[in-house]
PDB file of N, CA and C in Angstrom:
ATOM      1  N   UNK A   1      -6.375 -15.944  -8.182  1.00  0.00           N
ATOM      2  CA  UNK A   1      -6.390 -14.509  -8.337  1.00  0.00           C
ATOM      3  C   UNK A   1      -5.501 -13.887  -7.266  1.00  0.00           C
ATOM      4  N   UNK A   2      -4.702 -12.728  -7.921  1.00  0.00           N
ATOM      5  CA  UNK A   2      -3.649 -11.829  -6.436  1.00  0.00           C
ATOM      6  C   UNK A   2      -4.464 -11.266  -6.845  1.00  0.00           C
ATOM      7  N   UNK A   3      -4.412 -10.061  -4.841  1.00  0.00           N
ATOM      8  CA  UNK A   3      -4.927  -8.940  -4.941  1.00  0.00           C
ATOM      9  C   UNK A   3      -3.884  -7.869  -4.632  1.00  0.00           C
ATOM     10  N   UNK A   4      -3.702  -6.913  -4.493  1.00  0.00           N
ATOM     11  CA  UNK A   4      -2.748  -5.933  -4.235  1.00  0.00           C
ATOM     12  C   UNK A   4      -2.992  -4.991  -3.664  1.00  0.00           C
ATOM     13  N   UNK A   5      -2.802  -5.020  -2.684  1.00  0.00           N
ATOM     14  CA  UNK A   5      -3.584  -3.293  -1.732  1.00  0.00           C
ATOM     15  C   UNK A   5      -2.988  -2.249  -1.432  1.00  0.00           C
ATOM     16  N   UNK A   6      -3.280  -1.354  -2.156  1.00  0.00           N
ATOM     17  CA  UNK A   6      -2.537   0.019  -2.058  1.00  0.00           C
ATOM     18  C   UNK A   6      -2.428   0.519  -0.344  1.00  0.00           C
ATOM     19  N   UNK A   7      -1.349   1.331  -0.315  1.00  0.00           N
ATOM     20  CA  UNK A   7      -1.090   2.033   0.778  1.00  0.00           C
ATOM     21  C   UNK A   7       0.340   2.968   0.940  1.00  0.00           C
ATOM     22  N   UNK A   8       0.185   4.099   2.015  1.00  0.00           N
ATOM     23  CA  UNK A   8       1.005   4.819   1.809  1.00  0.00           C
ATOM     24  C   UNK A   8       2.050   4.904   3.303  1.00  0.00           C
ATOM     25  N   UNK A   9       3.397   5.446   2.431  1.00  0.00           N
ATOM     26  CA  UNK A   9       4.197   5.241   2.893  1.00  0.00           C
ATOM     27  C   UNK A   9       4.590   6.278   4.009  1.00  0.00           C
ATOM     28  N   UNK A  10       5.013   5.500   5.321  1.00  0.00           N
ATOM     29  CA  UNK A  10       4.978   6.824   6.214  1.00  0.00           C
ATOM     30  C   UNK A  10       6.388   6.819   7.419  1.00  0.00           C
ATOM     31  N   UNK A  11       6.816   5.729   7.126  1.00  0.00           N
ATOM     32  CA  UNK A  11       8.319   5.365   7.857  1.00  0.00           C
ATOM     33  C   UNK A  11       9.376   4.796   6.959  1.00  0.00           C
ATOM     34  N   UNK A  12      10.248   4.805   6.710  1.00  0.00           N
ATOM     35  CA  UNK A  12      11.108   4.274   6.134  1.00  0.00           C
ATOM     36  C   UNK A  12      12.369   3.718   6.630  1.00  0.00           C
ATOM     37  N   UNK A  13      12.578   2.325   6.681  1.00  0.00           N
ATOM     38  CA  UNK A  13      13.829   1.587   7.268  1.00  0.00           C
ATOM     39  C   UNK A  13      14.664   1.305   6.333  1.00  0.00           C
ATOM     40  N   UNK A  14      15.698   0.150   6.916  1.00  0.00           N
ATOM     41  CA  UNK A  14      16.517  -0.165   5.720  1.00  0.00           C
ATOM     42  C   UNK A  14      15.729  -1.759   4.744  1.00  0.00           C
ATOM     43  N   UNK A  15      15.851  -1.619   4.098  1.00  0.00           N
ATOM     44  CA  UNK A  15      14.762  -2.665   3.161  1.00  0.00           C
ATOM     45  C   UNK A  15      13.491  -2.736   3.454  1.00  0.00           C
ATOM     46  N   UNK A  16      12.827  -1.639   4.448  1.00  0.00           N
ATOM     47  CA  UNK A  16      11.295  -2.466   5.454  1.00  0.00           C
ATOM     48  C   UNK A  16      10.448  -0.408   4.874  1.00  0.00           C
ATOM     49  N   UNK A  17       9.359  -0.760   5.235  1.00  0.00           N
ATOM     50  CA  UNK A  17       8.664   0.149   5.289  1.00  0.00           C
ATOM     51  C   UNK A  17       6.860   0.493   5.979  1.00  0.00           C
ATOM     52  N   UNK A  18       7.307   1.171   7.279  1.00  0.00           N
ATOM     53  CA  UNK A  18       6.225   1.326   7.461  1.00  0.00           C
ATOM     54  C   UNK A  18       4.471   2.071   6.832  1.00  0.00           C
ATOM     55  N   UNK A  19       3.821   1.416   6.563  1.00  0.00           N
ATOM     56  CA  UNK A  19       2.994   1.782   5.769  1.00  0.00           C
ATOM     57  C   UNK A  19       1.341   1.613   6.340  1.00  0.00           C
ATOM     58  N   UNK A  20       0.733   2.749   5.624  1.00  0.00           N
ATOM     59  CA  UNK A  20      -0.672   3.014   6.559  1.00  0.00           C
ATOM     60  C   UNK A  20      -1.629   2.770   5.457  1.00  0.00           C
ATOM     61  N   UNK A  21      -2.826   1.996   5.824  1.00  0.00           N
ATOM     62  CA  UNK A  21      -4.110   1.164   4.769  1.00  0.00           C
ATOM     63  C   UNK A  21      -4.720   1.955   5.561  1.00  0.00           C
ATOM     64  N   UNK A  22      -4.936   2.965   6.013  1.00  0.00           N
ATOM     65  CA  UNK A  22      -6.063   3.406   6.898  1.00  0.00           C
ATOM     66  C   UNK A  22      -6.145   3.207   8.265  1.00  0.00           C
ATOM     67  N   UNK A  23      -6.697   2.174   8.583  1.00  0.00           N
ATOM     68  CA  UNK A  23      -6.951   1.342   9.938  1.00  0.00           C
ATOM     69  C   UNK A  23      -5.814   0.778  10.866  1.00  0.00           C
ATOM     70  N   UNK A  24      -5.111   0.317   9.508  1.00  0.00           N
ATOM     71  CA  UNK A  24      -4.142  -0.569   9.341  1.00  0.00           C
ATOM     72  C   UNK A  24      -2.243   0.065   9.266  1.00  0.00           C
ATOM     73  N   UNK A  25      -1.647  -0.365  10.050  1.00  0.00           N
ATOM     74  CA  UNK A  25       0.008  -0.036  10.227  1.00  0.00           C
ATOM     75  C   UNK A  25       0.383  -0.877  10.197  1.00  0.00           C
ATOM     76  N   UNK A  26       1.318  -1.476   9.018  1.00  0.00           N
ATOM     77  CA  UNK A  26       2.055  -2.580   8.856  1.00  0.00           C
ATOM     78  C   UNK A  26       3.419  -2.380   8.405  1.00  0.00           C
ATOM     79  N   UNK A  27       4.361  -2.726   8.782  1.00  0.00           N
ATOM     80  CA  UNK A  27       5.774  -2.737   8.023  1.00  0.00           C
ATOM     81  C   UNK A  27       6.103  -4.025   7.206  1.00  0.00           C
ATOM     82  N   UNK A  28       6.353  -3.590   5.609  1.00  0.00           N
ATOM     83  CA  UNK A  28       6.372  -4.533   4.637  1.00  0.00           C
ATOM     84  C   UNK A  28       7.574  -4.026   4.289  1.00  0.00           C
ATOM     85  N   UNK A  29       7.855  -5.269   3.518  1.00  0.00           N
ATOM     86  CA  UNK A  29       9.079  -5.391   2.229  1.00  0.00           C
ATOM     87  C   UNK A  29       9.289  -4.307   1.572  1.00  0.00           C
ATOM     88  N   UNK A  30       9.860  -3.194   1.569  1.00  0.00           N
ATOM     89  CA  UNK A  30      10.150  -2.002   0.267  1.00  0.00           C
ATOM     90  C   UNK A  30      10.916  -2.222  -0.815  1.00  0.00           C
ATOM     91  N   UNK A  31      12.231  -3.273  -0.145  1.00  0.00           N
ATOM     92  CA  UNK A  31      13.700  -3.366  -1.049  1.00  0.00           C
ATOM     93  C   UNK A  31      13.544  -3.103  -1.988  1.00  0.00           C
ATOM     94  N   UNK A  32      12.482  -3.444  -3.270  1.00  0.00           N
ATOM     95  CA  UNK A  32      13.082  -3.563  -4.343  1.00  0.00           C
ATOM     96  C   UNK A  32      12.411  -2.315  -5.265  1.00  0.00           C
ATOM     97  N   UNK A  33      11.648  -1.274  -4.074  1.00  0.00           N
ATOM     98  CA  UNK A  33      11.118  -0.167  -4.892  1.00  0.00           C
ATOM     99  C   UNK A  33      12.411   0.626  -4.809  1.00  0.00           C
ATOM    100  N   UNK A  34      12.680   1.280  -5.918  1.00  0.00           N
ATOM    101  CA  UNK A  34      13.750   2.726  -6.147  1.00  0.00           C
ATOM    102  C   UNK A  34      13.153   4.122  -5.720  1.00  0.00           C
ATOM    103  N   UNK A  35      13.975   4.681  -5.168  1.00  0.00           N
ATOM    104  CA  UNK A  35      13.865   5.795  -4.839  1.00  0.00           C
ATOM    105  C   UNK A  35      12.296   5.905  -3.845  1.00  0.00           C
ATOM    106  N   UNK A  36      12.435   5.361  -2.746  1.00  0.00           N
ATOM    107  CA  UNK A  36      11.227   5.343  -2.038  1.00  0.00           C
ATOM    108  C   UNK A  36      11.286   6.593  -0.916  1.00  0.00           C
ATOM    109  N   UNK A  37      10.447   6.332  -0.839  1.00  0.00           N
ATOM    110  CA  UNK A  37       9.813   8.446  -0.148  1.00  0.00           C
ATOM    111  C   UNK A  37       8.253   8.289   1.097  1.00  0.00           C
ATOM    112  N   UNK A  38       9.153   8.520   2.336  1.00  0.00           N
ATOM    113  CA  UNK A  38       7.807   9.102   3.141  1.00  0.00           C
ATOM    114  C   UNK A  38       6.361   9.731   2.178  1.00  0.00           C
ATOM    115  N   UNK A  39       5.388   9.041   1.583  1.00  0.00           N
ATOM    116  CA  UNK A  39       3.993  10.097   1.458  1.00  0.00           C
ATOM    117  C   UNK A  39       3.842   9.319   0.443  1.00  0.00           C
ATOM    118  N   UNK A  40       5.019   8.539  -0.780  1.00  0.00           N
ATOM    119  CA  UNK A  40       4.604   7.614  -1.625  1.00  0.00           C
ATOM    120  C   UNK A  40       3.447   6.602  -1.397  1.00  0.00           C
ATOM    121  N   UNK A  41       2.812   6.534  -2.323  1.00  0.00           N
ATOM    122  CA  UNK A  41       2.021   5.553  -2.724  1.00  0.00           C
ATOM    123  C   UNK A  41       2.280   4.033  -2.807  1.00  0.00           C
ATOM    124  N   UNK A  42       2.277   2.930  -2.499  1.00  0.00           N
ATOM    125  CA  UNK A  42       2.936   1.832  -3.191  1.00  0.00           C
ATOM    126  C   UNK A  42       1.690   0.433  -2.999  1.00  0.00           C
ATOM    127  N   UNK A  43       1.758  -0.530  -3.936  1.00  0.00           N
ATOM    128  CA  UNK A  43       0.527  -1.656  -4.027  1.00  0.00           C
ATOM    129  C   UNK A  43       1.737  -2.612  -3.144  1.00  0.00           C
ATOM    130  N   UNK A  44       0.823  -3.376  -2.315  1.00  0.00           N
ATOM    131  CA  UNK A  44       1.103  -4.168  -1.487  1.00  0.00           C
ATOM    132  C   UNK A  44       0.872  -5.776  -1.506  1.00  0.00           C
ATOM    133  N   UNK A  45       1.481  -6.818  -2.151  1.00  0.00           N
ATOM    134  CA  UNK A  45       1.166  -8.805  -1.998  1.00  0.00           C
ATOM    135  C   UNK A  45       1.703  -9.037  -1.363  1.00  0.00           C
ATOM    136  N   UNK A  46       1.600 -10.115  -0.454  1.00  0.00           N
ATOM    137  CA  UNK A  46       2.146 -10.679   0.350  1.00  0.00           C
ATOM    138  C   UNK A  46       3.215  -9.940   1.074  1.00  0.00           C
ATOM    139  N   UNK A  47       2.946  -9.268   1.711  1.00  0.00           N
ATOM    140  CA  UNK A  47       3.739  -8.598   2.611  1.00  0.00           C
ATOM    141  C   UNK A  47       5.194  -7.690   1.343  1.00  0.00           C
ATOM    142  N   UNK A  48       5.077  -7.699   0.518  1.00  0.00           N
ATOM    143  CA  UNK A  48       6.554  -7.213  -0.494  1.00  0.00           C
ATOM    144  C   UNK A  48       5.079  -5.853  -1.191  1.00  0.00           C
ATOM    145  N   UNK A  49       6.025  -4.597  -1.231  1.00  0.00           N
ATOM    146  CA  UNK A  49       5.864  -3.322  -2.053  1.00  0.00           C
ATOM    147  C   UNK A  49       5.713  -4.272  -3.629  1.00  0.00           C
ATOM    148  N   UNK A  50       4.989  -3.924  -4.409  1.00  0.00           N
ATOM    149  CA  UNK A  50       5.526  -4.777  -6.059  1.00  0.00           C
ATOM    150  C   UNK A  50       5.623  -3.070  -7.199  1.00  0.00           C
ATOM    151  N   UNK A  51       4.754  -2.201  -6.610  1.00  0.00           N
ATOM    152  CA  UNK A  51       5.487  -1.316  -7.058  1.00  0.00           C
ATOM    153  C   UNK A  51       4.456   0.377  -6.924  1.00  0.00           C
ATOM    154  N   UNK A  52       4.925   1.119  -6.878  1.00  0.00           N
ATOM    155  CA  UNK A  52       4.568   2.481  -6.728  1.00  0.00           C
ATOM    156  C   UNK A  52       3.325   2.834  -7.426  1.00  0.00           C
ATOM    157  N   UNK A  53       2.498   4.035  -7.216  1.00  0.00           N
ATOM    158  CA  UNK A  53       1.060   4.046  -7.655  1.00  0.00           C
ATOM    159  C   UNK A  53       0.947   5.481  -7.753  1.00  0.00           C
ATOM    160  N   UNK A  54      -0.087   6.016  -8.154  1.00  0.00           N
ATOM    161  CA  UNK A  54       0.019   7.377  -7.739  1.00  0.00           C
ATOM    162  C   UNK A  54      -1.266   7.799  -6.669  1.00  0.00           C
ATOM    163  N   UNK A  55      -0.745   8.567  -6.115  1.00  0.00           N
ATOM    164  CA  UNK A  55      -1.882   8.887  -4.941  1.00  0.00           C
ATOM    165  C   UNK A  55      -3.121   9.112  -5.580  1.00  0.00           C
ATOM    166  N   UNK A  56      -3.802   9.172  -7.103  1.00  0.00           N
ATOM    167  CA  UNK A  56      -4.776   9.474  -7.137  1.00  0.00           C
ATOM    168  C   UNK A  56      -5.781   7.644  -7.455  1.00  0.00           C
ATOM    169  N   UNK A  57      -4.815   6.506  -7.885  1.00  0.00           N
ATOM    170  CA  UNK A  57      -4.506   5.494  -8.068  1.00  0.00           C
ATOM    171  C   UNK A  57      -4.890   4.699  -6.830  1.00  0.00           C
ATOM    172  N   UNK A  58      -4.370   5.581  -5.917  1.00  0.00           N
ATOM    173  CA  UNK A  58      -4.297   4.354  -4.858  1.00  0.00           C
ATOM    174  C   UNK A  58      -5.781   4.604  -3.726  1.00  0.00           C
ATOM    175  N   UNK A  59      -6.215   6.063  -4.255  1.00  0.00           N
ATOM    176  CA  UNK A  59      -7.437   6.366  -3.476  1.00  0.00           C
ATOM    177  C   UNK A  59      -8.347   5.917  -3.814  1.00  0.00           C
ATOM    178  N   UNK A  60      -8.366   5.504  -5.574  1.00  0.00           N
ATOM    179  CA  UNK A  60      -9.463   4.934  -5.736  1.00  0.00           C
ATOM    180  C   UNK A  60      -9.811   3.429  -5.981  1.00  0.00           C
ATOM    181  N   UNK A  61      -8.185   3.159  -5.813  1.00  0.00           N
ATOM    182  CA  UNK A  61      -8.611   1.241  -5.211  1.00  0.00           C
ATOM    183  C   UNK A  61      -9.135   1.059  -4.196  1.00  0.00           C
ATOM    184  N   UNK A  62      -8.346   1.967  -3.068  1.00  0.00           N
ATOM    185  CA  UNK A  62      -9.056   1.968  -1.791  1.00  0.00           C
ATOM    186  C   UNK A  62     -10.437   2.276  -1.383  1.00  0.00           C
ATOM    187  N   UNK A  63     -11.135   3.025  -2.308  1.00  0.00           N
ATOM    188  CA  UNK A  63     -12.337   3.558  -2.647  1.00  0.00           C
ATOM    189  C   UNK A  63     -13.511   2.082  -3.217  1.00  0.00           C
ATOM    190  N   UNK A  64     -12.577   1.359  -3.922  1.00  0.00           N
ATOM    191  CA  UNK A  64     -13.217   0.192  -4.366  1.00  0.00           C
ATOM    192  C   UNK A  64     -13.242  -1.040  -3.503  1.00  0.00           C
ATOM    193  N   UNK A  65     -12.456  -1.228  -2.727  1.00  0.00           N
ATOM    194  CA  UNK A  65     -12.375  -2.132  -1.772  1.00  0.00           C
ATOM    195  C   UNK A  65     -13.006  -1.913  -0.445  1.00  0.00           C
ATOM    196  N   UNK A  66     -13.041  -0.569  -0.250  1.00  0.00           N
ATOM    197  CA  UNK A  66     -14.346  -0.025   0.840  1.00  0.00           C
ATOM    198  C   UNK A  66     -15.783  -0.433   0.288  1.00  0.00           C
ATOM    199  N   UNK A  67     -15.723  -0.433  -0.783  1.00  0.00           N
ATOM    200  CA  UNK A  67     -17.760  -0.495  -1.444  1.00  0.00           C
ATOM    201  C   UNK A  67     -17.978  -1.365  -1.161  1.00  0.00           C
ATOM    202  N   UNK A  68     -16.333  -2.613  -1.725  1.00  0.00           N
ATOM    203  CA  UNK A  68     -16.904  -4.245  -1.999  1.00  0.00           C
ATOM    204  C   UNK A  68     -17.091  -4.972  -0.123  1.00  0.00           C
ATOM    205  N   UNK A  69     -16.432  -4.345   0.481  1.00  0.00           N
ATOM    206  CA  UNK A  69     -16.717  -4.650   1.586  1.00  0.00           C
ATOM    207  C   UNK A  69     -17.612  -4.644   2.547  1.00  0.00           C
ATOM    208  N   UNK A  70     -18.063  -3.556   2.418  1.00  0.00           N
ATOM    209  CA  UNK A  70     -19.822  -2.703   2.628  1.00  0.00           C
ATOM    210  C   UNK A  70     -20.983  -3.409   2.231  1.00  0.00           C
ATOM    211  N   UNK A  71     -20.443  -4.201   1.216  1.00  0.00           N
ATOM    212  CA  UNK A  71     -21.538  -4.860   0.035  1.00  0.00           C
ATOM    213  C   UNK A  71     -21.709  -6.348   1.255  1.00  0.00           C
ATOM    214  N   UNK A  72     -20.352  -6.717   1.183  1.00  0.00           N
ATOM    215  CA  UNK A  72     -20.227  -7.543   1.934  1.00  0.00           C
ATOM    216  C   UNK A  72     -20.510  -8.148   3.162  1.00  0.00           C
ATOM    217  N   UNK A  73     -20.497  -7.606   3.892  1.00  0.00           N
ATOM    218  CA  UNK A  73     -20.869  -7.294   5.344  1.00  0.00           C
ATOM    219  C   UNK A  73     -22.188  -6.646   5.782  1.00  0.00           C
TER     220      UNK A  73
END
């Protein structure tokens, strides 16, 4: 099974992109999203963007992966 974790976009380099999960600041792979934008949305594997989301999309994966974790722990 992949998982894909949404997060948003808040720096932008050349092929790289800094991006915020919340807690979390990581700079991943952007290259191969088009037209990428400070505030975008984008799902996150293995360190590579795979592709854009919409902010209402990405709140509520994140929304789901907070529960399952909660559950968890």
């Amino acid at each position: 099974m992949c998982v894909a974790i949404p997060g948003k976009v808040i720096e932008i380099y050349e092929g790289e992109s800094l991006i915020d999960f919340g807690k979390i600041k990581k700079r991943v792979n952007t290259f191969f999203i088009d037209n990428i934008q400070v505030g975008d949305y984008v799902l996150i594997h293995a360190g590579c963007a795979i592709e854009k989301v919409s902010e209402e999309e990405a709140i509520e994966t994140m929304d789901i992966f907070k529960s399952i974790s909660e559950e968890l722990w």
